[in-house]
C-alpha atoms as a PDB file:
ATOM      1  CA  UNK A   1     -27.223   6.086   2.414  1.00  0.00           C
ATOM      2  CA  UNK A   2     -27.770   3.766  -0.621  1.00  0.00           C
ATOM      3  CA  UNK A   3     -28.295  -0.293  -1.050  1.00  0.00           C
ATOM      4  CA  UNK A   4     -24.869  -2.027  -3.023  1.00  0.00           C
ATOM      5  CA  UNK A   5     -23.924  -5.188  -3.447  1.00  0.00           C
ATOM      6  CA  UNK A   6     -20.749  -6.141  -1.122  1.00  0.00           C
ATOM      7  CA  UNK A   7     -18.577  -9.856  -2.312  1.00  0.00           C
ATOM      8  CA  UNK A   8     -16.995 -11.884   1.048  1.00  0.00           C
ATOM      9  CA  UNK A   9     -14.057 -12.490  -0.406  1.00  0.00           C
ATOM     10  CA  UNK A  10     -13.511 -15.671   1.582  1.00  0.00           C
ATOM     11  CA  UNK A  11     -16.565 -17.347   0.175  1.00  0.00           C
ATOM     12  CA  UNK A  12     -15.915 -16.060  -3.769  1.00  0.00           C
ATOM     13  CA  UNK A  13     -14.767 -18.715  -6.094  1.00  0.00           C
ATOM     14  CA  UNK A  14     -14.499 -16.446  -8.679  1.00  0.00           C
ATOM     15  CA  UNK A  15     -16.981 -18.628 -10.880  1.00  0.00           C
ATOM     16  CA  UNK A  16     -17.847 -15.221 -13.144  1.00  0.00           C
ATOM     17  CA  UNK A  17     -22.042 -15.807 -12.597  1.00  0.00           C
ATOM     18  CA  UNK A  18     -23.060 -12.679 -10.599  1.00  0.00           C
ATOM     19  CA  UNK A  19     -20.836 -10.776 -13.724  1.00  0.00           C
ATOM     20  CA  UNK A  20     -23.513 -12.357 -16.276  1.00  0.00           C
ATOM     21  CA  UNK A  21     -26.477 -11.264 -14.002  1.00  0.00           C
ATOM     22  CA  UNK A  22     -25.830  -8.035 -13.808  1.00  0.00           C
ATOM     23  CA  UNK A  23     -27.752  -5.889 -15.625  1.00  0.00           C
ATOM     24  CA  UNK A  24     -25.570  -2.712 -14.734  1.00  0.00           C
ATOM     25  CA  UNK A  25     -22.349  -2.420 -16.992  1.00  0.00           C
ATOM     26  CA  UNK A  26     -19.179  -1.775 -15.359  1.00  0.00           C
ATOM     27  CA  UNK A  27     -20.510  -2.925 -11.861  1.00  0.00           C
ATOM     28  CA  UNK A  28     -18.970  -6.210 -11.303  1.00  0.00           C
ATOM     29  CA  UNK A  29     -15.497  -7.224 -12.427  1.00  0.00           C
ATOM     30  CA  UNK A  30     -13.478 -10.158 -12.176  1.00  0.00           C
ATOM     31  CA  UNK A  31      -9.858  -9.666 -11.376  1.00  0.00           C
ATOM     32  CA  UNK A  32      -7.746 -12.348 -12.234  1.00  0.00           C
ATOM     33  CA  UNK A  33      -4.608 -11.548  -9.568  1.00  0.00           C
ATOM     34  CA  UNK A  34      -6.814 -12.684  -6.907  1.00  0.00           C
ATOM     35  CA  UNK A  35      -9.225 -14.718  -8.691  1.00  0.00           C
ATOM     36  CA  UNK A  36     -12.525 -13.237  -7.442  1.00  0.00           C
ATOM     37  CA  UNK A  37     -15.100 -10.890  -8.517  1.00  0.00           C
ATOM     38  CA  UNK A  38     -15.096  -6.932  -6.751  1.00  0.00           C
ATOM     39  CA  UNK A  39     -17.957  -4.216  -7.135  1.00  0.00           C
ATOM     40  CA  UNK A  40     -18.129  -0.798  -8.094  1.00  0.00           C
ATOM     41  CA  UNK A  41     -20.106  -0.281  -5.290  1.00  0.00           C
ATOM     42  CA  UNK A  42     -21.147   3.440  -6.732  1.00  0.00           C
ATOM     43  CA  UNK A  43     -22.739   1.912  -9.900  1.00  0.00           C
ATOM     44  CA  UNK A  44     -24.275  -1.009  -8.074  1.00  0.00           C
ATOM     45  CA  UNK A  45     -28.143  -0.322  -7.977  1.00  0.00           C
ATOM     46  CA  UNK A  46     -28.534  -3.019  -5.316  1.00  0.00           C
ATOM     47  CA  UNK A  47     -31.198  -5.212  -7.338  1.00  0.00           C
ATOM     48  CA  UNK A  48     -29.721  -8.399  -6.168  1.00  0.00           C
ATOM     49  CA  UNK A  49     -29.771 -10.206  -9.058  1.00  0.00           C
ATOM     50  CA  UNK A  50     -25.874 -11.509  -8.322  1.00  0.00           C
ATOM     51  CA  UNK A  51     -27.203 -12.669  -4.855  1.00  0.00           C
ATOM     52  CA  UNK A  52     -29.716 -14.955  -6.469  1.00  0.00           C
ATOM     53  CA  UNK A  53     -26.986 -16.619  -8.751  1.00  0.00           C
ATOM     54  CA  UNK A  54     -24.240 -17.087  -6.274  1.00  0.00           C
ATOM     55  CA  UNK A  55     -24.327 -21.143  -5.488  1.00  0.00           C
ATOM     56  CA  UNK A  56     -21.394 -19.586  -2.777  1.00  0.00           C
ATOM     57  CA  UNK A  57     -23.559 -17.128  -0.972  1.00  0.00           C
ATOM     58  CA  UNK A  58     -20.566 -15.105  -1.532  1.00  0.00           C
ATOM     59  CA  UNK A  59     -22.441 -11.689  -2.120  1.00  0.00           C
ATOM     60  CA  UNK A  60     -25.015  -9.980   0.018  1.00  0.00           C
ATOM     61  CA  UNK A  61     -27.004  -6.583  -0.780  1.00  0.00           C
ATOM     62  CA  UNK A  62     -27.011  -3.988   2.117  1.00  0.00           C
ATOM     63  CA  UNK A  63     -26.992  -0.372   2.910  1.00  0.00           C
ATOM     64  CA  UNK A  64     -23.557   1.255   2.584  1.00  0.00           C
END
């Protein structure tokens, strides 16, 4: 068991700010066909920086 970051895709506005925070390339990506951010959940180190940034609450850290 490890600790990723997760998006609720219902809350994600697709405002690109957890994609700055991260300090993990390649973890985070925004894809434009649906206009919200998804994460590599096997790179994600589960800091939590995006969670702090998120004005949407839109992304939580748990185990996986």
């Amino acid at each position: 068991m490890y600790v990723a970051a997760k998006v609720e895709v219902e809350k994600c506005t697709g405002c690109k700010l957890c994609i700055l925070s991260c300090p993990e390339p390649n973890v985070l990506r925004y894809l434009p066909e649906t206009k919200q951010v998804a994460v590599n959940q096997q790179r994600c180190k589960g800091c939590g920086l995006c969670v702090t940034v998120c004005s949407k609450d839109a992304l939580t850290v748990s185990s996986i």
